[in-house]
Protein backbone atom coordinates (compact mmCIF):
# COMPACT_ATOMS: atom_id res chain seq x y z
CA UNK A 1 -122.18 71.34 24.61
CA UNK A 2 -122.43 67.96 22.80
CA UNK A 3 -124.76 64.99 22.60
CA UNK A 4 -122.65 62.23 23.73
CA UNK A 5 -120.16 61.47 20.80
CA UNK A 6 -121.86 64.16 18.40
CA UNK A 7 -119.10 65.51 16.72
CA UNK A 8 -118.37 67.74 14.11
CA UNK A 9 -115.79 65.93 11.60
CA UNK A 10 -113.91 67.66 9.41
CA UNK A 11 -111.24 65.59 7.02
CA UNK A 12 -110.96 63.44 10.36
CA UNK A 13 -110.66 65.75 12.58
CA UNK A 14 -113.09 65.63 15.40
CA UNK A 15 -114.48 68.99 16.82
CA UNK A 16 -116.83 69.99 19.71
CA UNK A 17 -118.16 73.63 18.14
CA UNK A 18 -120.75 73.83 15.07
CA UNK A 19 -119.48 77.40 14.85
CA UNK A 20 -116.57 78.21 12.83
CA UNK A 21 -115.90 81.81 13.15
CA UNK A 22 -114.59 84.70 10.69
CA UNK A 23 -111.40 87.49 11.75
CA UNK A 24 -112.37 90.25 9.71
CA UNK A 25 -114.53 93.48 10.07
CA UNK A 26 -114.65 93.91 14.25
CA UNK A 27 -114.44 97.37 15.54
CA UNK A 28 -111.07 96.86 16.76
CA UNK A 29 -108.37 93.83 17.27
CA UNK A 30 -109.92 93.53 21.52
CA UNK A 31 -113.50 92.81 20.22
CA UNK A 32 -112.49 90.52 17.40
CA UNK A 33 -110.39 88.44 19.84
CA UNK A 34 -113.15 88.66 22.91
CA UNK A 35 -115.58 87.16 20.23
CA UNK A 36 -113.84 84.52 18.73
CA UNK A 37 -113.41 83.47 22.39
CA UNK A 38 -116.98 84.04 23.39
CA UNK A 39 -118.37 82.14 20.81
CA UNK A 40 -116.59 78.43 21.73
CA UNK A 41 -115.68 78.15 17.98
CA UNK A 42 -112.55 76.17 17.38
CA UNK A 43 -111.64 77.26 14.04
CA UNK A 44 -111.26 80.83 12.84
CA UNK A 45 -110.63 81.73 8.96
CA UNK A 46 -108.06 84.09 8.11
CA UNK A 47 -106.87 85.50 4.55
CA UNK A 48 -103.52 86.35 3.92
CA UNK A 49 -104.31 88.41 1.23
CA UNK A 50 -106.56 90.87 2.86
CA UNK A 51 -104.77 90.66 6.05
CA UNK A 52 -101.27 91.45 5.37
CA UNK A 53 -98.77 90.54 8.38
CA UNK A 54 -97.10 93.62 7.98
CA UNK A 55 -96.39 96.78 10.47
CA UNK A 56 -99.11 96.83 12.73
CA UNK A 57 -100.95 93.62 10.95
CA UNK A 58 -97.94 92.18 12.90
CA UNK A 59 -100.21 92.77 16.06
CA UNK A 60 -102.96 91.00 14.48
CA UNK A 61 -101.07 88.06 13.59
CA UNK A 62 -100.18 87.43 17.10
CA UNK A 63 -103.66 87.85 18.24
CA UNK A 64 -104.79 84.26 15.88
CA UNK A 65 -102.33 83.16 17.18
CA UNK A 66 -102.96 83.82 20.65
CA UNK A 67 -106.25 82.08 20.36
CA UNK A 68 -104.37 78.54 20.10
CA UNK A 69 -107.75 77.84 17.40
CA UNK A 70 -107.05 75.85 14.11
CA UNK A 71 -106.51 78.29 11.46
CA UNK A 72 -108.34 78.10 8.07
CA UNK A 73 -106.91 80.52 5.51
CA UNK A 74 -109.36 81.05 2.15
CA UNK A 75 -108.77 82.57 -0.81
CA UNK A 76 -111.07 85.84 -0.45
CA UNK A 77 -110.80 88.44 -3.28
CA UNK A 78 -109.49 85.68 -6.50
CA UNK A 79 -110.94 85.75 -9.45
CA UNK A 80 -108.94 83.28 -11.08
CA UNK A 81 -107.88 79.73 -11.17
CA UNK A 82 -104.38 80.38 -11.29
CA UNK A 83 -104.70 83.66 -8.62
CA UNK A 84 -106.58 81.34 -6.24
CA UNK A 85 -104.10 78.53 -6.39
CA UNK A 86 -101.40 80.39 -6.10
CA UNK A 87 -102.45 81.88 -3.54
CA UNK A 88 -103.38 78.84 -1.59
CA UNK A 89 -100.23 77.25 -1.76
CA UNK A 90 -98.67 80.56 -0.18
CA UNK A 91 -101.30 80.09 2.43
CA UNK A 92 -99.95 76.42 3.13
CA UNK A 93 -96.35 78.01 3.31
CA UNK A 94 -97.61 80.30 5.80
CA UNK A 95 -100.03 78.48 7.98
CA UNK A 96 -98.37 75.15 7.81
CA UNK A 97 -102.06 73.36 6.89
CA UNK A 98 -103.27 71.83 3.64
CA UNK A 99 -106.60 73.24 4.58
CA UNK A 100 -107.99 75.65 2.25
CA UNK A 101 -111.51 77.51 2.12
CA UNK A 102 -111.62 77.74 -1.33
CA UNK A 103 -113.29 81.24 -3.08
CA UNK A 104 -113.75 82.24 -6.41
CA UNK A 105 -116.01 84.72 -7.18
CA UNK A 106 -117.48 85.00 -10.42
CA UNK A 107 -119.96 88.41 -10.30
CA UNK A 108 -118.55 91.19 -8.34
CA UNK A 109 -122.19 92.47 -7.91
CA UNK A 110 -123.00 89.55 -5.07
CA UNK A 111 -120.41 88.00 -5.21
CA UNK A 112 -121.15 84.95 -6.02
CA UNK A 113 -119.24 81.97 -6.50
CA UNK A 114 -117.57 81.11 -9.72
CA UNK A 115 -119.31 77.29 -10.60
CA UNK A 116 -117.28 76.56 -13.35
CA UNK A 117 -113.56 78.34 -12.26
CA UNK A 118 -114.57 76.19 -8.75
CA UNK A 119 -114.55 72.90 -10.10
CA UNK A 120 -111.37 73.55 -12.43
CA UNK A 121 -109.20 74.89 -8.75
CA UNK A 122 -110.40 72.70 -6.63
CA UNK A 123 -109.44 69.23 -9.01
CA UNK A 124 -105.95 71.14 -9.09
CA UNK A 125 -105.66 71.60 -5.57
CA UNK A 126 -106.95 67.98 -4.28
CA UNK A 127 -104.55 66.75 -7.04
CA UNK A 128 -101.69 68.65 -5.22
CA UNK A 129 -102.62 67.52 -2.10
CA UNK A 130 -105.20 69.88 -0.22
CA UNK A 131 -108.23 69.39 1.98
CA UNK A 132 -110.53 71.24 0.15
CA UNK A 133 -113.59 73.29 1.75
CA UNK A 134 -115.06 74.98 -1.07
CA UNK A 135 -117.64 77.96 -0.95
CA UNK A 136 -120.26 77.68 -3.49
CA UNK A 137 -123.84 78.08 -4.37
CA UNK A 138 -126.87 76.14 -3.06
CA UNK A 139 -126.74 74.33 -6.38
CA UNK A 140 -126.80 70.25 -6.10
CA UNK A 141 -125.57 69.13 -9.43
CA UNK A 142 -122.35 71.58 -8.15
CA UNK A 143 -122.31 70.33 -5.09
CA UNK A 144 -122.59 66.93 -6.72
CA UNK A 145 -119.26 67.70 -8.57
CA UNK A 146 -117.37 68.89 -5.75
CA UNK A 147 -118.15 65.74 -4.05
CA UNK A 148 -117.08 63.39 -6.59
CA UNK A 149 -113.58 65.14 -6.99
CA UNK A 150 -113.13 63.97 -3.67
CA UNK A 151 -114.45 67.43 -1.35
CA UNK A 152 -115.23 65.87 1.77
CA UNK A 153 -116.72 69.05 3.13
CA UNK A 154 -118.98 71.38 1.21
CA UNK A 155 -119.96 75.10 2.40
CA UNK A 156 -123.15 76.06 0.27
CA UNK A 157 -124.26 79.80 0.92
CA UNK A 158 -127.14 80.43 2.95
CA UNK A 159 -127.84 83.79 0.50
CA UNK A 160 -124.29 86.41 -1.12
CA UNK A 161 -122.37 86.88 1.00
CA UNK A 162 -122.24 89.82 4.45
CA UNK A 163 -126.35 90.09 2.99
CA UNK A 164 -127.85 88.71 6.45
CA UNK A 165 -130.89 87.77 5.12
CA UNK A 166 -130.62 84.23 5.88
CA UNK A 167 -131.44 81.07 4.14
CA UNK A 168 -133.03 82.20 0.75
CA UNK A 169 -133.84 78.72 -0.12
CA UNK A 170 -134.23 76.29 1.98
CA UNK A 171 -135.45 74.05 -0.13
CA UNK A 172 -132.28 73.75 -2.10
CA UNK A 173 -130.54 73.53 0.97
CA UNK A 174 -132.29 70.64 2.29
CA UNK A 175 -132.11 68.81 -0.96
CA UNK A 176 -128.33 68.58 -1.30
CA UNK A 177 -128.09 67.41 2.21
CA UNK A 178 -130.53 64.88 1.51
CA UNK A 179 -128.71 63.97 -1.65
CA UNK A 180 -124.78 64.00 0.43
CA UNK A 181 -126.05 62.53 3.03
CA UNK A 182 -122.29 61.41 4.26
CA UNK A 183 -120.66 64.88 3.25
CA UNK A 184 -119.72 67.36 6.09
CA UNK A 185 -121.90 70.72 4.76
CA UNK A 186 -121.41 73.96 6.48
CA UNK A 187 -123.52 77.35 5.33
CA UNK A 188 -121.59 79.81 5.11
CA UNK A 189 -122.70 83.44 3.86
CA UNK A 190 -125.20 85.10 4.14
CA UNK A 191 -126.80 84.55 7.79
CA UNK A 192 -127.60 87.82 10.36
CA UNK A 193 -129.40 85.95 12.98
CA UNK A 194 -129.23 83.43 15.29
CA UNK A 195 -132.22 82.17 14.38
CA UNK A 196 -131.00 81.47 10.85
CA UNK A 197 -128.04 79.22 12.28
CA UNK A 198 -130.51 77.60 14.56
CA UNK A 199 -132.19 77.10 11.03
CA UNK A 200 -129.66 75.33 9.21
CA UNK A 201 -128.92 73.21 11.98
CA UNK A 202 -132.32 72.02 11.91
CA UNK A 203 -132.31 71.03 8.53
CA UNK A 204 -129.29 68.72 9.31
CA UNK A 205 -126.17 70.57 8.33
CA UNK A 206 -123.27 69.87 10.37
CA UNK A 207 -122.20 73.59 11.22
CA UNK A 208 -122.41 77.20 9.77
CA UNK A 209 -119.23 79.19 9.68
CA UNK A 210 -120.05 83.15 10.25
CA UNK A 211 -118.13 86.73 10.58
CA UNK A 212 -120.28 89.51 9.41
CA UNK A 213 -123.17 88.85 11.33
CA UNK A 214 -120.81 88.65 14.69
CA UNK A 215 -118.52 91.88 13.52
CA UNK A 216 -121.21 93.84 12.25
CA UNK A 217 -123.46 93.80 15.10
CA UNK A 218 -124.21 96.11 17.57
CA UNK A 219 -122.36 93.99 20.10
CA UNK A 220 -120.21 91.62 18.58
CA UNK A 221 -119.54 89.64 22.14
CA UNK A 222 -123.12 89.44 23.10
CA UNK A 223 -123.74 88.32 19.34
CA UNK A 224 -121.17 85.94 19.38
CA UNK A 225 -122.34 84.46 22.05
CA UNK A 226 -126.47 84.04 21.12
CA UNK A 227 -125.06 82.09 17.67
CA UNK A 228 -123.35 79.78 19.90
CA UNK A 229 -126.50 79.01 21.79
CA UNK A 230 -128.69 78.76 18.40
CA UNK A 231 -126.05 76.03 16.56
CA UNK A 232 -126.32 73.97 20.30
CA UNK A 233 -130.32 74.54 19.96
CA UNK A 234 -130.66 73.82 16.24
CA UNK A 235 -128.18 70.67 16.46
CA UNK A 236 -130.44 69.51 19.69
CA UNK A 237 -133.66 70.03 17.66
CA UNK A 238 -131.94 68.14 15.03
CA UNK A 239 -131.15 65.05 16.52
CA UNK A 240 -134.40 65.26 18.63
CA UNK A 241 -136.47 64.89 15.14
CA UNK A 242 -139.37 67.05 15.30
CA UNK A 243 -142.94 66.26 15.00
CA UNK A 244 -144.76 65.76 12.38
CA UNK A 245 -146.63 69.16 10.52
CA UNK A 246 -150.44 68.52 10.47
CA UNK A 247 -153.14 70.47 8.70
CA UNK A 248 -155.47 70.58 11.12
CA UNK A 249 -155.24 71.59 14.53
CA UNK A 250 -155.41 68.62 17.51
CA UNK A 251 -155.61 68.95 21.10
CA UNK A 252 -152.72 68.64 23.34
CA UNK A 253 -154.67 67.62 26.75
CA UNK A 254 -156.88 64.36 26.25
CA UNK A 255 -160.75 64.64 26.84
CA UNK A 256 -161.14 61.33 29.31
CA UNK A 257 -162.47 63.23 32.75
CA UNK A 258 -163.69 66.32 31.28
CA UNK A 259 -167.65 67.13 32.04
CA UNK A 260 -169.80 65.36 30.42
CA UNK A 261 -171.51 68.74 28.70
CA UNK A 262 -168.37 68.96 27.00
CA UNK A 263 -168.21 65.73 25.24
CA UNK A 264 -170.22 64.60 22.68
């Protein structure tokens, strides 16, 4: 559902779902495509080098395809500069798009993104003509870089990645989109709840791209379908502005008519 013209933008292109959805992990190809279609996302990521189209991947191929959504490859599982550009240009071949989520992990441990390697891919991607989504850290003066080589969307993690535990700090989270105030951010990583999308909705970012949370979960339909709700709740609550937090507590009913023992 959206507000009027409330759109999601990404490198001009308008879009009705906040939820951009993951195709990896489901129990089997039936659920994965039931809850990419449950959820009302619009865009599904894909990597070609974890997904190989061969043999029976041929099957799930056809399946992405089936779901007539725009496709977003990424560069999941590079280490490297050079092994994440050269795989993204294969993923242009392939997917006729010059979008690219962008990952480079740096610690295998939580896999965390590779600040430095990051920067150096991304100015050698925009330079070659890419739209550049790039998965980092909740770190501003990054995210402040990333801007300014011309990243007009942003993906901060909410905490490492397939960990569920939400937004670690919101704080940091809320400061970069107060800082990028016109830059399209997206958390991605790291949320297991609805209530954690509904979350970073609140705080203002434009949309939070998820897979293990849906794929993992008990009932990856049902699930798919409660995030959808929370991103429509937590972009309503968002644009509603909520009230201000007081310290003390104040009544909601006025006192005018009540008994006159009862006023002082």
């Amino acid at each position: 559902m959206v507000q009027g013209n409330d759109c999601l933008t990404i490198y001009g292109e308008q879009l009705n779902s906040r939820l951009l959805i993951g195709s990896a992990l489901y129990p089997s190809p039936a659920v994965m495509e039931e809850s990419i279609k449950a959820s009302g996302a619009q865009i599904v990521t894909v990597s070609l080098r974890r997904q190989q189209s061969v043999a029976a991947g041929d099957d799930f191929w056809q399946l992405i395809k089936n779901t007539g959504l725009k496709i977003l490859p990424n560069t999941a599982g590079c280490h490297s500069v050079k092994e994440a550009v050269t795989l993204a240009k294969m993923c242009r071949e392939v997917f006729a798009t010059d979008w690219i989520k962008l990952e480079l992990i740096g610690d295998d441990y939580n896999l965390q993104p590779d600040p430095f390697a990051l920067l150096e891919a991304t100015k050698l991607l925009i330079n070659d003509g890419f739209k550049v989504l790039p998965y980092c850290t909740d770190d501003l003066v990054l995210c402040q870089r990333l801007d300014e080589l011309g990243c007009e969307v942003l993906m901060p993690w909410g905490a490492p990645i397939g960990t569920g535990k939400g937004l670690l700090n919101s704080y940091n989270l809320k400061t970069i989109r107060e800082r990028l105030p016109n830059t399209t951010l997206i958390v991605d990583a790291g949320l297991g709840l609805p209530s954690h999308a509904c979350q970073a909705l609140e705080l203002g970012y434009d949309a939070v791209l998820l897979n293990s949370a849906i794929a993992g979960a008990g009932c990856p339909v049902t699930m798919s379908r409660a995030f959808k709700a929370a991103v429509e709740a937590g972009r309503f609550a968002y644009n509603a502005k909520a009230m201000p937090e007081k310290d003390l507590a104040a009544p909601s009913t006025p006192t005018m008519g009540m008994p006159f023992w009862h006023q002082q």
